[in-house]
N, C-alpha and C. Protein backbone atom coordinates (compact mmCIF):
# COMPACT_ATOMS: atom_id res chain seq x y z
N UNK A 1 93.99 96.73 48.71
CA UNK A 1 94.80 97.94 48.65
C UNK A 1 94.68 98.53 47.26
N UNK A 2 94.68 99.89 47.38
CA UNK A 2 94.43 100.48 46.01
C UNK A 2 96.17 100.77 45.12
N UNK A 3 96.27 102.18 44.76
CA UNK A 3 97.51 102.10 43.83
C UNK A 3 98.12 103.76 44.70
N UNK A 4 97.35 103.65 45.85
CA UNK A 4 97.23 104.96 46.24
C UNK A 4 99.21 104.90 46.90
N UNK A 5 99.68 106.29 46.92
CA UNK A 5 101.20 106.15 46.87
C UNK A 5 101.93 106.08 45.57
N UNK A 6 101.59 105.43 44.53
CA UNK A 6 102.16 104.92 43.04
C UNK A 6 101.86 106.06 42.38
N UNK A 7 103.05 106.20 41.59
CA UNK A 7 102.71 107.17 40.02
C UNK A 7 101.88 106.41 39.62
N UNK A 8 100.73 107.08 39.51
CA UNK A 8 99.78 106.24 38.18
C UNK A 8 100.34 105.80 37.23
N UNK A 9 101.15 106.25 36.08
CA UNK A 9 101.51 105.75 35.05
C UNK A 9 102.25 104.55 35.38
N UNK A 10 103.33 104.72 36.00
CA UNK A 10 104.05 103.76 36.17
C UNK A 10 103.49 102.59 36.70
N UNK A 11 102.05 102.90 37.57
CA UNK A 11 101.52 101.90 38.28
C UNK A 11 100.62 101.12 37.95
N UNK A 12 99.98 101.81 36.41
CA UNK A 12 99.41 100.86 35.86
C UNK A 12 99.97 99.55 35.07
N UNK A 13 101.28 100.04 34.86
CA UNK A 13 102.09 98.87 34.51
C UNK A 13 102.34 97.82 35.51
N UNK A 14 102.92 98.12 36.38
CA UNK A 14 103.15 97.07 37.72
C UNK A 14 102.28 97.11 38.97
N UNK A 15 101.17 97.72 39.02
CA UNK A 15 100.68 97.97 40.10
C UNK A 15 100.32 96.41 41.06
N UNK A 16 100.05 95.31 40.16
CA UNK A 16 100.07 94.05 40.37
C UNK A 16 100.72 93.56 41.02
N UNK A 17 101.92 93.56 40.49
CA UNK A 17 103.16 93.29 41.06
C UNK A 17 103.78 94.19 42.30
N UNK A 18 103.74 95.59 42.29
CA UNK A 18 103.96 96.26 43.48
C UNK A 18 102.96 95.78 44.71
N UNK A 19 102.14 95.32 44.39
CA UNK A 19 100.71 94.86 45.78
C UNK A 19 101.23 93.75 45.96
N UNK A 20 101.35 92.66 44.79
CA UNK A 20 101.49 91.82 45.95
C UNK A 20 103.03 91.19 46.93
N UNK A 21 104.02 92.35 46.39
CA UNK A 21 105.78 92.27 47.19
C UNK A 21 105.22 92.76 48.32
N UNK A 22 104.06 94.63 48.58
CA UNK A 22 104.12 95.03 48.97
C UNK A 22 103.51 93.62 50.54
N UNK A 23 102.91 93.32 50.04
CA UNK A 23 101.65 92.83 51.03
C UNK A 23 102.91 91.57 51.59
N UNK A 24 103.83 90.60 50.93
CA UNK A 24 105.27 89.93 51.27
C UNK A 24 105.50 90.71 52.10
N UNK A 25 106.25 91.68 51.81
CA UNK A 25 107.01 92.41 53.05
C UNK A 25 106.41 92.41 54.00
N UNK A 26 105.09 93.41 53.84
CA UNK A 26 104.28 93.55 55.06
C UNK A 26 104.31 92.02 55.98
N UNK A 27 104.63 90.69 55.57
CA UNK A 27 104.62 90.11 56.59
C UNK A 27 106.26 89.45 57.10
N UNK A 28 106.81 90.06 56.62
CA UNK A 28 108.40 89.48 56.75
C UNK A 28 109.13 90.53 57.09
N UNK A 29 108.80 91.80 57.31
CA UNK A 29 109.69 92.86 57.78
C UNK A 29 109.30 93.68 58.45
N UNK A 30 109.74 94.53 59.62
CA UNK A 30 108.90 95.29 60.49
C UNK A 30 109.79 96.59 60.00
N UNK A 31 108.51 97.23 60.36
CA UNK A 31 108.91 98.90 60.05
C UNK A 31 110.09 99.20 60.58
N UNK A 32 110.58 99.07 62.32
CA UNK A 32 111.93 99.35 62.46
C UNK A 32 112.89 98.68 61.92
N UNK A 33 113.04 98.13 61.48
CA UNK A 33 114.23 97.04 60.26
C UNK A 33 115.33 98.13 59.54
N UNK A 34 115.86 98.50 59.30
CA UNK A 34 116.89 99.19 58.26
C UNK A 34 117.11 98.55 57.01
N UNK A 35 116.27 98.74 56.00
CA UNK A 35 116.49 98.00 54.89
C UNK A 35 117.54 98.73 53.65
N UNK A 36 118.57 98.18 53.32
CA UNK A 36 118.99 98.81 51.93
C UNK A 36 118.40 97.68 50.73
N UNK A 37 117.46 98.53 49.71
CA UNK A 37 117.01 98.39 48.60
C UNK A 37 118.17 98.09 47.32
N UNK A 38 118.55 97.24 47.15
CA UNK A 38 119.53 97.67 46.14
C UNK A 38 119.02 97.42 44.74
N UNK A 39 120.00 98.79 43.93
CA UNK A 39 119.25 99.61 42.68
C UNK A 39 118.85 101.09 43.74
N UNK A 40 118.39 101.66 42.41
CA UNK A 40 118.49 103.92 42.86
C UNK A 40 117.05 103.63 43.29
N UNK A 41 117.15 104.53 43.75
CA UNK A 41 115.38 105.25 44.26
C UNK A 41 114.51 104.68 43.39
N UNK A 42 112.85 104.17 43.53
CA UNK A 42 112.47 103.75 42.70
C UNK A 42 110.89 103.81 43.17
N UNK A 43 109.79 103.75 42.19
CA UNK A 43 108.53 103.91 42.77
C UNK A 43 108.38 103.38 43.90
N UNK A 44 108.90 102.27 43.74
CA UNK A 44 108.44 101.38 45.25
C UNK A 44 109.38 101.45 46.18
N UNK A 45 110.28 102.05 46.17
CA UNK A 45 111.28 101.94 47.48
C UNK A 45 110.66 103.16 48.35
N UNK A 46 110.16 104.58 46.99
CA UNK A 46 109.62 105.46 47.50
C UNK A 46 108.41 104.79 48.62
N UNK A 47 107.37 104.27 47.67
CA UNK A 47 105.98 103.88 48.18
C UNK A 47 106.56 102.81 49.95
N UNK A 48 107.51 102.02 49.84
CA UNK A 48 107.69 101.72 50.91
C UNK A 48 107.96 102.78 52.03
N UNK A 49 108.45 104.11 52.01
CA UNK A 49 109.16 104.62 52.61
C UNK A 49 107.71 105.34 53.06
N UNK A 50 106.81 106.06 52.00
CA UNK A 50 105.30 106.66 52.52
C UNK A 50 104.76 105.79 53.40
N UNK A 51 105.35 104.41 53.42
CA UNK A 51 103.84 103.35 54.45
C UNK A 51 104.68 103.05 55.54
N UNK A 52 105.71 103.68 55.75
CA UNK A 52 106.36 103.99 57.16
C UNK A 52 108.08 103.37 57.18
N UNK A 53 108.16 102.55 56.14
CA UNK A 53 109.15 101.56 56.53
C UNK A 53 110.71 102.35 55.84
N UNK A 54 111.40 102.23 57.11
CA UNK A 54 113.26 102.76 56.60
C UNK A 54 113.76 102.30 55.61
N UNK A 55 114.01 102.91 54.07
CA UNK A 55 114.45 102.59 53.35
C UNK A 55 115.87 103.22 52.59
N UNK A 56 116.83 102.55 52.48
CA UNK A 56 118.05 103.38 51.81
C UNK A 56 118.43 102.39 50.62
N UNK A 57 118.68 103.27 49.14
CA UNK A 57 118.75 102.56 48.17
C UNK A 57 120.40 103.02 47.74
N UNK A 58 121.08 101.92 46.88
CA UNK A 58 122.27 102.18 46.53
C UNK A 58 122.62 102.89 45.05
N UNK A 59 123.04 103.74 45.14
CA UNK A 59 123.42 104.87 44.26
C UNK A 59 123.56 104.50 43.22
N UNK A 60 122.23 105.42 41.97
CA UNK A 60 122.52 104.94 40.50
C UNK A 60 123.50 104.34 39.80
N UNK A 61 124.44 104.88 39.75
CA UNK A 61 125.31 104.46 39.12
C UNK A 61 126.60 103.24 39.61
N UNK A 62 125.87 102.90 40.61
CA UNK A 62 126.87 101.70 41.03
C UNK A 62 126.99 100.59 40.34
N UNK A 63 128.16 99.51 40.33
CA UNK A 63 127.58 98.78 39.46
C UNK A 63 128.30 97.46 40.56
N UNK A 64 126.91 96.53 41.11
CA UNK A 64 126.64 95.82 41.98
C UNK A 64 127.52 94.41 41.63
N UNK A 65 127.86 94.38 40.27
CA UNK A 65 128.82 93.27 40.03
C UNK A 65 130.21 93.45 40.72
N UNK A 66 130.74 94.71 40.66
CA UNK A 66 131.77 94.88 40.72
C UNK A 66 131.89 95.81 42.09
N UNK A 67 131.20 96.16 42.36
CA UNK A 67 131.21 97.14 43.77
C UNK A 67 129.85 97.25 45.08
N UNK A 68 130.57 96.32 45.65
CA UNK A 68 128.75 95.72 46.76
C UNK A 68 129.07 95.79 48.29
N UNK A 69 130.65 96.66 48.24
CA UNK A 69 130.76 96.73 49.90
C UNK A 69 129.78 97.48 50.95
N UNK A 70 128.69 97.93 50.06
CA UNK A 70 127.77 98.65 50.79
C UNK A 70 126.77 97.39 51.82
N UNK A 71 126.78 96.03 51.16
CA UNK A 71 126.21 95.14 51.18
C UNK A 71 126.30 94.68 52.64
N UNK A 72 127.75 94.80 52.68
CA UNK A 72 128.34 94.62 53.70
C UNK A 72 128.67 95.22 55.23
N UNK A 73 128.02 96.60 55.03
CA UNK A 73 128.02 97.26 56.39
C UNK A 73 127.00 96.93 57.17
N UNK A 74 127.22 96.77 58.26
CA UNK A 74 126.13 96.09 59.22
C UNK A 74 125.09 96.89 59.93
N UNK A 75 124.58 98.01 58.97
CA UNK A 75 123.67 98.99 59.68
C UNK A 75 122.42 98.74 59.13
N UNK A 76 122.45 97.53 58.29
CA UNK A 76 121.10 97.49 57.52
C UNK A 76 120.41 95.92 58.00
N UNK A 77 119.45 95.92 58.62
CA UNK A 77 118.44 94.69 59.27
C UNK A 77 118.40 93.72 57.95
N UNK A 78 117.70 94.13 56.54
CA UNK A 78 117.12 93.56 55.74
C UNK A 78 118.23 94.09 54.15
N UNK A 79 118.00 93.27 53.66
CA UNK A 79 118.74 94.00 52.07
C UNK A 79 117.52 92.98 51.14
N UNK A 80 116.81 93.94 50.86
CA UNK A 80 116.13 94.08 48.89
C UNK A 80 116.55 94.22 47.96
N UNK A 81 116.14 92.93 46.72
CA UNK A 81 116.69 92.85 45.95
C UNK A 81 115.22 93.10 44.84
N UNK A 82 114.58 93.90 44.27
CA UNK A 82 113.64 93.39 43.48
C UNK A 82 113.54 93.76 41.69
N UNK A 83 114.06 91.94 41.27
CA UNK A 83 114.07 92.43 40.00
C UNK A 83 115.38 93.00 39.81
N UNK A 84 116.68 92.32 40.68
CA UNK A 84 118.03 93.37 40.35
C UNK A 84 118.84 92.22 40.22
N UNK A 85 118.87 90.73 40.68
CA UNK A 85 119.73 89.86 40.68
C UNK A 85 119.83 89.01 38.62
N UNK A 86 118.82 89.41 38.29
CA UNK A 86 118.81 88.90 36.80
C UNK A 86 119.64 89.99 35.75
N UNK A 87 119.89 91.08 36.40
CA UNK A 87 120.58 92.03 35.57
C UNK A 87 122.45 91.86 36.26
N UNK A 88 122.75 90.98 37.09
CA UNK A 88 123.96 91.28 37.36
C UNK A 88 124.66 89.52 36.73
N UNK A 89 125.91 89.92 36.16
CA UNK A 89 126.58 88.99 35.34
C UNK A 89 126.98 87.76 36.41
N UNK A 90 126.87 88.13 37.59
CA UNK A 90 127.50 87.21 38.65
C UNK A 90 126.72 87.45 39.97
N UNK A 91 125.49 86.98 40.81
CA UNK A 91 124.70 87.90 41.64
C UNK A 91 125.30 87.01 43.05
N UNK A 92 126.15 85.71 42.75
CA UNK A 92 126.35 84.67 43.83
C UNK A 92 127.58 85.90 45.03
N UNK A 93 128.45 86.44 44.16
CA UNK A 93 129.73 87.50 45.11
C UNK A 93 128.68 88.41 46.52
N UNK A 94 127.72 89.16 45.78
CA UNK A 94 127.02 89.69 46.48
C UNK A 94 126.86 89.16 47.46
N UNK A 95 125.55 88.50 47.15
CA UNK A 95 124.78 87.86 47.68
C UNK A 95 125.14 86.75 48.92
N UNK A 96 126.31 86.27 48.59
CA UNK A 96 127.45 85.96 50.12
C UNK A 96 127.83 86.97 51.01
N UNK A 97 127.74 88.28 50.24
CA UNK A 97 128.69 89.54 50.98
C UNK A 97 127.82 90.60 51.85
N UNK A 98 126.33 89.74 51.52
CA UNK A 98 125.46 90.39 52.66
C UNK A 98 125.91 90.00 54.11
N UNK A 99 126.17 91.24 54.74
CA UNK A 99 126.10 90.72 56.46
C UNK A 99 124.26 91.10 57.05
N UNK A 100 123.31 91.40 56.46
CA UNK A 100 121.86 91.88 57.28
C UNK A 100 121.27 90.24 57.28
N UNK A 101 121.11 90.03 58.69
CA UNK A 101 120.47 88.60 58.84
C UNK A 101 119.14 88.59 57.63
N UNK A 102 118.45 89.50 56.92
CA UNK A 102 117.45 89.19 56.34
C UNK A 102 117.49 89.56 54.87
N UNK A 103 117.03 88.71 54.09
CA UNK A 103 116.95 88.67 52.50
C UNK A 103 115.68 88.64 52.20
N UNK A 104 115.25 89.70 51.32
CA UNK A 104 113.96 89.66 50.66
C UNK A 104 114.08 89.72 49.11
N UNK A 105 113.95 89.10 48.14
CA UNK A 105 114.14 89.09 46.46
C UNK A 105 113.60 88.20 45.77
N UNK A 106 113.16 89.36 44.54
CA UNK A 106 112.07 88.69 43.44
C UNK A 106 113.05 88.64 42.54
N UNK A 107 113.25 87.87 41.47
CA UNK A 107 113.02 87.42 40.21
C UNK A 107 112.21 86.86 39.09
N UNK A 108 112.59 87.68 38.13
CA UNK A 108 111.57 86.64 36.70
C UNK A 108 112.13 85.24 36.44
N UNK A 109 111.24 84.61 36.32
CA UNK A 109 111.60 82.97 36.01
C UNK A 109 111.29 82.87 34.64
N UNK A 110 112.13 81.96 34.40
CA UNK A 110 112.65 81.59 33.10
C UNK A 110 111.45 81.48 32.27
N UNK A 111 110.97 81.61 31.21
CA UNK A 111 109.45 81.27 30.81
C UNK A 111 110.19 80.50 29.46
N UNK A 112 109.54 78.87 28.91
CA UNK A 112 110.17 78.89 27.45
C UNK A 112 109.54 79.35 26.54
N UNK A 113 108.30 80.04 26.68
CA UNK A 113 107.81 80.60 25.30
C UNK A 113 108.14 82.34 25.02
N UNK A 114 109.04 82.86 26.42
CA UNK A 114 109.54 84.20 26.06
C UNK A 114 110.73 83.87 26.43
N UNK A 115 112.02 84.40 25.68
CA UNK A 115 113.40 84.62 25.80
C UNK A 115 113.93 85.60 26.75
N UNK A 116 114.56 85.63 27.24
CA UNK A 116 115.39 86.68 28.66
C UNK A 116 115.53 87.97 27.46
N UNK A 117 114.87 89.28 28.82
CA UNK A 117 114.86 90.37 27.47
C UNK A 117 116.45 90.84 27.80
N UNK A 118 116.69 91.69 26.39
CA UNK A 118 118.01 92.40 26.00
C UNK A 118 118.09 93.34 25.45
N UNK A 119 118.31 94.67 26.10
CA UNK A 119 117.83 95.83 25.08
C UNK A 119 119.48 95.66 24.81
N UNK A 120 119.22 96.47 23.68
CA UNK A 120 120.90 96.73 22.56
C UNK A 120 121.08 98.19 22.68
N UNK A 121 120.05 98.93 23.14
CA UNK A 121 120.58 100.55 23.62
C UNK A 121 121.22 100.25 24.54
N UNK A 122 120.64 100.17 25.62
CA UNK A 122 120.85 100.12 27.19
C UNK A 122 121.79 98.97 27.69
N UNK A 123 122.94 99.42 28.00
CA UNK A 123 123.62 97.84 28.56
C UNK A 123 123.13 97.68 30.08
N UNK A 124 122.53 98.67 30.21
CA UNK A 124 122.08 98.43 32.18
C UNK A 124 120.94 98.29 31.86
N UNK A 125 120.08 97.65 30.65
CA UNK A 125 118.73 97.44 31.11
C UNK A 125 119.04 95.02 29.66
N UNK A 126 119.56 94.71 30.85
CA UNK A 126 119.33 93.47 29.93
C UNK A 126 119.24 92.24 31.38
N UNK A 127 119.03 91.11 30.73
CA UNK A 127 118.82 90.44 31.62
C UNK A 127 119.80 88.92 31.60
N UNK A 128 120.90 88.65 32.52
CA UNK A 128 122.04 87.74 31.98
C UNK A 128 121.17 86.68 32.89
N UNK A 129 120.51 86.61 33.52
CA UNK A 129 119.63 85.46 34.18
C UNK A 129 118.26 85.37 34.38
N UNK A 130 117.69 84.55 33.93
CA UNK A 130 116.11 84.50 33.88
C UNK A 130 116.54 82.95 34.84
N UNK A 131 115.96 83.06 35.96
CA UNK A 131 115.52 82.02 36.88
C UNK A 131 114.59 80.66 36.95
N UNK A 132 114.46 79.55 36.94
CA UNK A 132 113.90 78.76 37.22
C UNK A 132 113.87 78.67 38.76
N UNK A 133 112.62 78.37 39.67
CA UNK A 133 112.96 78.33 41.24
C UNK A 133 113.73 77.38 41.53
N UNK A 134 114.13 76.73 41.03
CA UNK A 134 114.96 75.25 41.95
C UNK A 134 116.48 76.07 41.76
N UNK A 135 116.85 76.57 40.61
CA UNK A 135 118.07 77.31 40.50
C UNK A 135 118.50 78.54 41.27
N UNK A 136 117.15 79.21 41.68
CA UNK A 136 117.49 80.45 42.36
C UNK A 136 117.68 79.95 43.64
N UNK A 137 116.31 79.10 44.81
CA UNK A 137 117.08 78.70 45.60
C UNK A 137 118.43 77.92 45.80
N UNK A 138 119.05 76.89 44.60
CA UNK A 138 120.24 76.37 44.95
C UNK A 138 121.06 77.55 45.45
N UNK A 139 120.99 78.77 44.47
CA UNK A 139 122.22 80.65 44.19
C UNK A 139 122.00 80.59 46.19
N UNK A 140 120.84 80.68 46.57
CA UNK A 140 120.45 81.26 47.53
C UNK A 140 121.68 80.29 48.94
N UNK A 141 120.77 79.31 48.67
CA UNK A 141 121.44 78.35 49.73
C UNK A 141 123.22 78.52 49.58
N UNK A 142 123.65 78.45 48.40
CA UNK A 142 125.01 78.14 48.37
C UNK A 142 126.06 79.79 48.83
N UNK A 143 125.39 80.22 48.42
CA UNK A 143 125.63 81.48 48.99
C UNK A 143 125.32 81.94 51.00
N UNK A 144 124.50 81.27 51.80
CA UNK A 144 124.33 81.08 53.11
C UNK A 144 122.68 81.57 53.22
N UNK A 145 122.09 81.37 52.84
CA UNK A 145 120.88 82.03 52.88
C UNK A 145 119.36 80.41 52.91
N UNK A 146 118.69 80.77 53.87
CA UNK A 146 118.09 79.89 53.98
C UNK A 146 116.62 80.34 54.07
N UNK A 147 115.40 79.83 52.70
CA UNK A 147 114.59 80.16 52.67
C UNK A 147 113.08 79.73 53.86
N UNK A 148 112.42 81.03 53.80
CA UNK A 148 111.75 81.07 54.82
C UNK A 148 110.00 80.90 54.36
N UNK A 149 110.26 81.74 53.31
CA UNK A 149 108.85 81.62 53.03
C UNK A 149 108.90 82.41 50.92
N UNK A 150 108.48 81.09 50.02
CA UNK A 150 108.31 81.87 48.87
C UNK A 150 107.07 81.92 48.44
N UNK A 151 106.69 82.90 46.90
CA UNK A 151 105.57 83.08 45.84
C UNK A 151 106.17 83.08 45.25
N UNK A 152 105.14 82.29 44.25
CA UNK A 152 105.29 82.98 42.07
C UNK A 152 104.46 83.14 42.26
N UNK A 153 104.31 84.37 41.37
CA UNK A 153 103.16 85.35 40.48
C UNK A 153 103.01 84.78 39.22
N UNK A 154 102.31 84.79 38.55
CA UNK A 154 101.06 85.32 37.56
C UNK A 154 101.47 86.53 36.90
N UNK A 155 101.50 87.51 35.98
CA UNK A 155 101.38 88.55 35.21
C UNK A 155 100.97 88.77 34.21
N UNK A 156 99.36 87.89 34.43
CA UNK A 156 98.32 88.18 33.26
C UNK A 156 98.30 89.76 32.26
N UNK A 157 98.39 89.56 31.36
CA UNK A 157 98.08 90.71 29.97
C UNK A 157 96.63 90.28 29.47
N UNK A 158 96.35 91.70 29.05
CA UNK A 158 95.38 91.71 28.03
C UNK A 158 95.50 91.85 26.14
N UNK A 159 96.46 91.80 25.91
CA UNK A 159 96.65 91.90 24.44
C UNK A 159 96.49 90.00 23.89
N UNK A 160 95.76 89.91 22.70
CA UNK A 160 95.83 88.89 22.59
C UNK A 160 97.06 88.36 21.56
N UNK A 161 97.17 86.94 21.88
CA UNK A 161 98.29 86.59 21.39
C UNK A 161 98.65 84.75 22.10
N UNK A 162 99.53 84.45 21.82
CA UNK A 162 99.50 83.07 22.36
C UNK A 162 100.59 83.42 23.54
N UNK A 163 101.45 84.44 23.80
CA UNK A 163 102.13 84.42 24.73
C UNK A 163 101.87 85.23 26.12
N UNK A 164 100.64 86.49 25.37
CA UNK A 164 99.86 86.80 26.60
C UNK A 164 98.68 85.62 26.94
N UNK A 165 98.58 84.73 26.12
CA UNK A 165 97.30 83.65 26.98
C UNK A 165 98.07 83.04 27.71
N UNK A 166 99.40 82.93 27.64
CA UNK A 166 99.95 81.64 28.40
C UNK A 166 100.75 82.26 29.76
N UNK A 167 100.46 83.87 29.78
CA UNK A 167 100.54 84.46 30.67
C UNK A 167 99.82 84.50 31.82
N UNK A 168 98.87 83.84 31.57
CA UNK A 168 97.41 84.19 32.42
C UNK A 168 97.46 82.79 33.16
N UNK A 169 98.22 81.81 32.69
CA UNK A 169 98.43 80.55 33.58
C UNK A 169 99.77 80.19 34.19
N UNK A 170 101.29 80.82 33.78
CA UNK A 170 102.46 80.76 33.85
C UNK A 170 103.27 82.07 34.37
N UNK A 171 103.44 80.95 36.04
CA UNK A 171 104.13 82.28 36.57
C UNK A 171 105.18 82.68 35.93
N UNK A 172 105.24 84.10 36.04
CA UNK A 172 106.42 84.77 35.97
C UNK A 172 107.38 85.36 36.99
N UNK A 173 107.05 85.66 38.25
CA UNK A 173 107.58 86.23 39.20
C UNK A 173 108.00 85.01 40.64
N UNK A 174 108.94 85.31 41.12
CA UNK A 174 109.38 84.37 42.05
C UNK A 174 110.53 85.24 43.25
N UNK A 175 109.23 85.36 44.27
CA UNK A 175 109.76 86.07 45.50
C UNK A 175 110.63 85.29 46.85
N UNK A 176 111.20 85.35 47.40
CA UNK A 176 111.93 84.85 48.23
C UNK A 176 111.72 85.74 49.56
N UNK A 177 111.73 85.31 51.00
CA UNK A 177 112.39 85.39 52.44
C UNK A 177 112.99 84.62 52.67
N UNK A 178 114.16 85.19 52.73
CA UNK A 178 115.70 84.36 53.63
C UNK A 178 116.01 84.95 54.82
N UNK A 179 116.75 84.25 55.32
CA UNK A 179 117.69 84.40 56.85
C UNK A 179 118.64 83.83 56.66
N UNK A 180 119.53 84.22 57.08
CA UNK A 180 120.87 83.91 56.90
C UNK A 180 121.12 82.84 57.89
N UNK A 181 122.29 81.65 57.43
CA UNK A 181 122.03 80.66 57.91
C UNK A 181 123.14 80.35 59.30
């Protein structure tokens, strides 16, 4: 698959990473599904929505720690999480408060030679959990969710350095399919 659908710019940054969730889904979710995306509109919720599949995302400015009854209405087959459970101070409330029999969500895993990022502008762009997989599935299970099928990624760089070489062997990404149990 090419990058065709993607802002270029944006897609040369993640285009990696958008192929291979995209190509996940493609086998864990069918186009008629009702998925809410949670997080605003986003390249890829768009790009899902061009390759046929129902997508509704939850409104910028929500803030998913504290307000997730959307989670909870039963009109949605699937709920997406990608890259949104490491930014919330508490992701276990949610993540019980899904009623859609299906869970799809990535996270970054913990790496020890990079620290969980934190911007100091942005309080909505930091990260209060960087994942190890044995920890995310425990969140998963204890919360009712029972995994079906996972990946880690890879997110090889080209700049040299000792933390982009150790990129090129150390996943960073860790996708999940659940069903609710």
């Amino acid at each position: 698959m090419k990058e065709e659908g993607f802002d270029k710019n944006y897609a040369k940054a993640h285009n990696r990473r958008f192929l291979k969730t995209y190509g996940f889904i493609e086998d864990v979710v069918e186009k008629d599904d009702m998925i809410l995306d949670l997080g605003p509109v986003n390249p890829f919720s768009q790009f899902l929505v061009k390759k046929g599949f129902r997508v509704e995302n939850t409104p910028l400015q929500m803030d998913l720690d504290l307000d997730y009854d959307i989670v909870k209405k039963n009109k949605y087959d699937v709920v997406t999480a990608f890259e949104i459970f490491e930014h919330l101070v508490s992701p276990f409330p949610l993540l019980h408060s899904i009623s859609a029999k299906k869970l799809v969500a990535s996270v970054p895993l913990r790496l020890w030679f990079a620290p969980a990022y934190w911007s100091d502008r942005d309080p909505h762009d930091r990260h209060y959990h960087e994942f190890e997989p044995r920890q995310f599935d425990m969140l998963l299970d204890k919360a009712g969710w029972k995994i079906i099928k996972s990946e880690k990624w890879k997110t090889p760089t080209k700049p040299i350095g000792i933390r982009p070489i150790l990129r090129n062997f150390t996943p960073r990404h860790y996708i999940v399919y659940c069903e609710r149990k």
